[in-house]
N, C-alpha and C. Protein backbone atom coordinates (compact mmCIF):
# COMPACT_ATOMS: atom_id res chain seq x y z
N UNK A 1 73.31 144.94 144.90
CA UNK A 1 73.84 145.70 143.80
C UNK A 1 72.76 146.51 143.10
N UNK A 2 71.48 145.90 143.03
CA UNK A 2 70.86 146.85 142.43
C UNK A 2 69.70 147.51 142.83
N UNK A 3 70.09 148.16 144.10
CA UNK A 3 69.90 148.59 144.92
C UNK A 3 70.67 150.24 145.22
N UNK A 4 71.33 150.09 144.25
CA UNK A 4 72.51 151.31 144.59
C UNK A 4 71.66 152.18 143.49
N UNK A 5 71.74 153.35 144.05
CA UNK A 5 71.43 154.18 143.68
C UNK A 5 71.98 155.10 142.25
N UNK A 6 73.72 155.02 142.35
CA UNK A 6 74.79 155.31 141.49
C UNK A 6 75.53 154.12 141.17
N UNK A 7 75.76 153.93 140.38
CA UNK A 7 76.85 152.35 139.55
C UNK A 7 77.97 152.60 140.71
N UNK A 8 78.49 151.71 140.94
CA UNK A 8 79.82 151.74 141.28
C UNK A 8 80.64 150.34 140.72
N UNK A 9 81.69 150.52 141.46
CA UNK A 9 82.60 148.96 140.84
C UNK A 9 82.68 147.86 141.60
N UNK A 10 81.36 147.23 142.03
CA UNK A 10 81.33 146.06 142.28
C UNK A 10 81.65 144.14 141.47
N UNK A 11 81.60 143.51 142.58
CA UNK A 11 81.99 142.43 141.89
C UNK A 11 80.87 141.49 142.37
N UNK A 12 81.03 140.07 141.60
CA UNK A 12 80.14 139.45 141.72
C UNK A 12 80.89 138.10 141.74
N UNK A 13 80.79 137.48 142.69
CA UNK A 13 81.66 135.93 142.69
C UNK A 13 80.43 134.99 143.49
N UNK A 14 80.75 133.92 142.56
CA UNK A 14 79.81 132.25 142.80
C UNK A 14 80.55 131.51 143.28
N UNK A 15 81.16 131.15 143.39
CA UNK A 15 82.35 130.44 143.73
C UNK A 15 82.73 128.94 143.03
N UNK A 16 81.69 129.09 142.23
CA UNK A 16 81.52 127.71 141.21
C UNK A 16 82.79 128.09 140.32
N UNK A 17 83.16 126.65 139.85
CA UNK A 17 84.18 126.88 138.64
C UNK A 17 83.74 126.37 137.01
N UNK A 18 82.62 127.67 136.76
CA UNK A 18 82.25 127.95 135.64
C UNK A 18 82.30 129.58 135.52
N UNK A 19 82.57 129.69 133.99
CA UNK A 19 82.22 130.56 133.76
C UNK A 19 81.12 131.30 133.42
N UNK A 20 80.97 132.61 134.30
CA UNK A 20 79.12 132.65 134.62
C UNK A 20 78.96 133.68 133.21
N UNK A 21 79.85 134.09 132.54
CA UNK A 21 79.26 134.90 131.76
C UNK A 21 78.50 134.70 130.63
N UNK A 22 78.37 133.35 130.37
CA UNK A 22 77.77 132.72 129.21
C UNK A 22 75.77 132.73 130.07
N UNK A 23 76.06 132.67 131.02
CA UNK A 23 74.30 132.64 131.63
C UNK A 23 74.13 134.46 132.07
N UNK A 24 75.15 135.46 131.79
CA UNK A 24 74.68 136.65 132.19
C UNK A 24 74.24 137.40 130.64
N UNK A 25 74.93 136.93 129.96
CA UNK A 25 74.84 137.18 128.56
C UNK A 25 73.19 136.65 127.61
N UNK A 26 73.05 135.26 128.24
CA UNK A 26 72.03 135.10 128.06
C UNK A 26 70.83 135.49 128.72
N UNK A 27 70.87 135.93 129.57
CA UNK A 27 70.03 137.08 130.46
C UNK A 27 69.83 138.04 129.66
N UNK A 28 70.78 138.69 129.43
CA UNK A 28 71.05 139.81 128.70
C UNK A 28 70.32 140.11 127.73
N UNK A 29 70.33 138.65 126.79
CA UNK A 29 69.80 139.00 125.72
C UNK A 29 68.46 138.67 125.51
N UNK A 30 68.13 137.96 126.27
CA UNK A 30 66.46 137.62 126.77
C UNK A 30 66.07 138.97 127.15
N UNK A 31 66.59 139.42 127.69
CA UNK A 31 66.05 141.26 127.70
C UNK A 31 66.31 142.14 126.61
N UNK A 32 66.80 141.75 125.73
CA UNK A 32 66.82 142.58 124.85
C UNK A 32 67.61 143.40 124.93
N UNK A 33 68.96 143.41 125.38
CA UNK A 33 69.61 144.23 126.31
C UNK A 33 71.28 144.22 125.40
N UNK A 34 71.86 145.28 125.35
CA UNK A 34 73.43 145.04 124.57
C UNK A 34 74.33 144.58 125.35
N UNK A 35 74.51 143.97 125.79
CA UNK A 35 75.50 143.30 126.60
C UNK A 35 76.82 143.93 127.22
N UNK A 36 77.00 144.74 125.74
CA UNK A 36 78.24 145.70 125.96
C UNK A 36 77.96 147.00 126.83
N UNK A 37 77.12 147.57 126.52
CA UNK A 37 76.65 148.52 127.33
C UNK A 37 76.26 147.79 128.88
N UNK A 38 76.34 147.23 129.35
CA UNK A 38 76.14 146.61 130.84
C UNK A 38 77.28 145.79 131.15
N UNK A 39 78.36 145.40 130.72
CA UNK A 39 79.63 144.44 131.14
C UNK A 39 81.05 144.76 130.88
N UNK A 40 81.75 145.11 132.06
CA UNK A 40 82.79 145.50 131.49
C UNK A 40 83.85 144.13 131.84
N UNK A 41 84.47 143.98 131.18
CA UNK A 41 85.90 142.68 131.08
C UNK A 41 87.19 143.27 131.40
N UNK A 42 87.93 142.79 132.25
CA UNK A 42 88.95 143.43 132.62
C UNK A 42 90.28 142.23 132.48
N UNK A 43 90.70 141.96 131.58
CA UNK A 43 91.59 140.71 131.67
C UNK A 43 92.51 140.77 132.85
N UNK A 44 93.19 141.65 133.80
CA UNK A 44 94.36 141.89 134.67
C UNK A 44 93.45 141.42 135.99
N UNK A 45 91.80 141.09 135.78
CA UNK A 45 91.18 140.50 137.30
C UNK A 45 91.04 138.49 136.80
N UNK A 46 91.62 138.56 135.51
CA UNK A 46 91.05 136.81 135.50
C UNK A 46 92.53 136.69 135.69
N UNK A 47 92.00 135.06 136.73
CA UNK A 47 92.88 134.47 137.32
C UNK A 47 93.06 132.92 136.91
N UNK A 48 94.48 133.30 136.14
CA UNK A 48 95.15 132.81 135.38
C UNK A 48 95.51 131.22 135.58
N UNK A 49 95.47 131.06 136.96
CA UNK A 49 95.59 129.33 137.71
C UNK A 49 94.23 128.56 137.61
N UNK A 50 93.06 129.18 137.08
CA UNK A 50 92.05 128.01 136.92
C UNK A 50 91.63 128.12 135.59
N UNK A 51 92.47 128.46 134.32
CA UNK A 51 91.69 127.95 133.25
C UNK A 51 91.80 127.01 132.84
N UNK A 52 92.91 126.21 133.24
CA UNK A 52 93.01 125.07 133.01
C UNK A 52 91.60 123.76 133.40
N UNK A 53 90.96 124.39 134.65
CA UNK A 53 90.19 123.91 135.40
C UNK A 53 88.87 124.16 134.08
N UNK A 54 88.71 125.07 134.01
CA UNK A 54 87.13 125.74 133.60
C UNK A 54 87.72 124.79 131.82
């Protein structure tokens, strides 16, 4: 991914059942970085059968 030259709309899956955005966020902000400006959230891609799980 960051490797690409131009952004595109990639994805990123762990296959763990956590939610990774709490450790990308903290990345994030260890860089000093707005979070918002680098993450976009799309509620119509979370999948709705494992929150029960997480």
């Amino acid at each position: 991914m960051l490797q690409h030259e131009q952004p595109e709309g990639l994805v990123s899956a762990t296959g763990e059942s956590h939610h990774a955005l709490s450790e990308i966020l903290a990345t994030l902000l260890d860089a000093r970085l707005n979070w918002q400006e680098h993450i976009a959230i799309y509620a119509s891609l979370n999948r709705l059968m494992e929150i029960a799980v997480i």
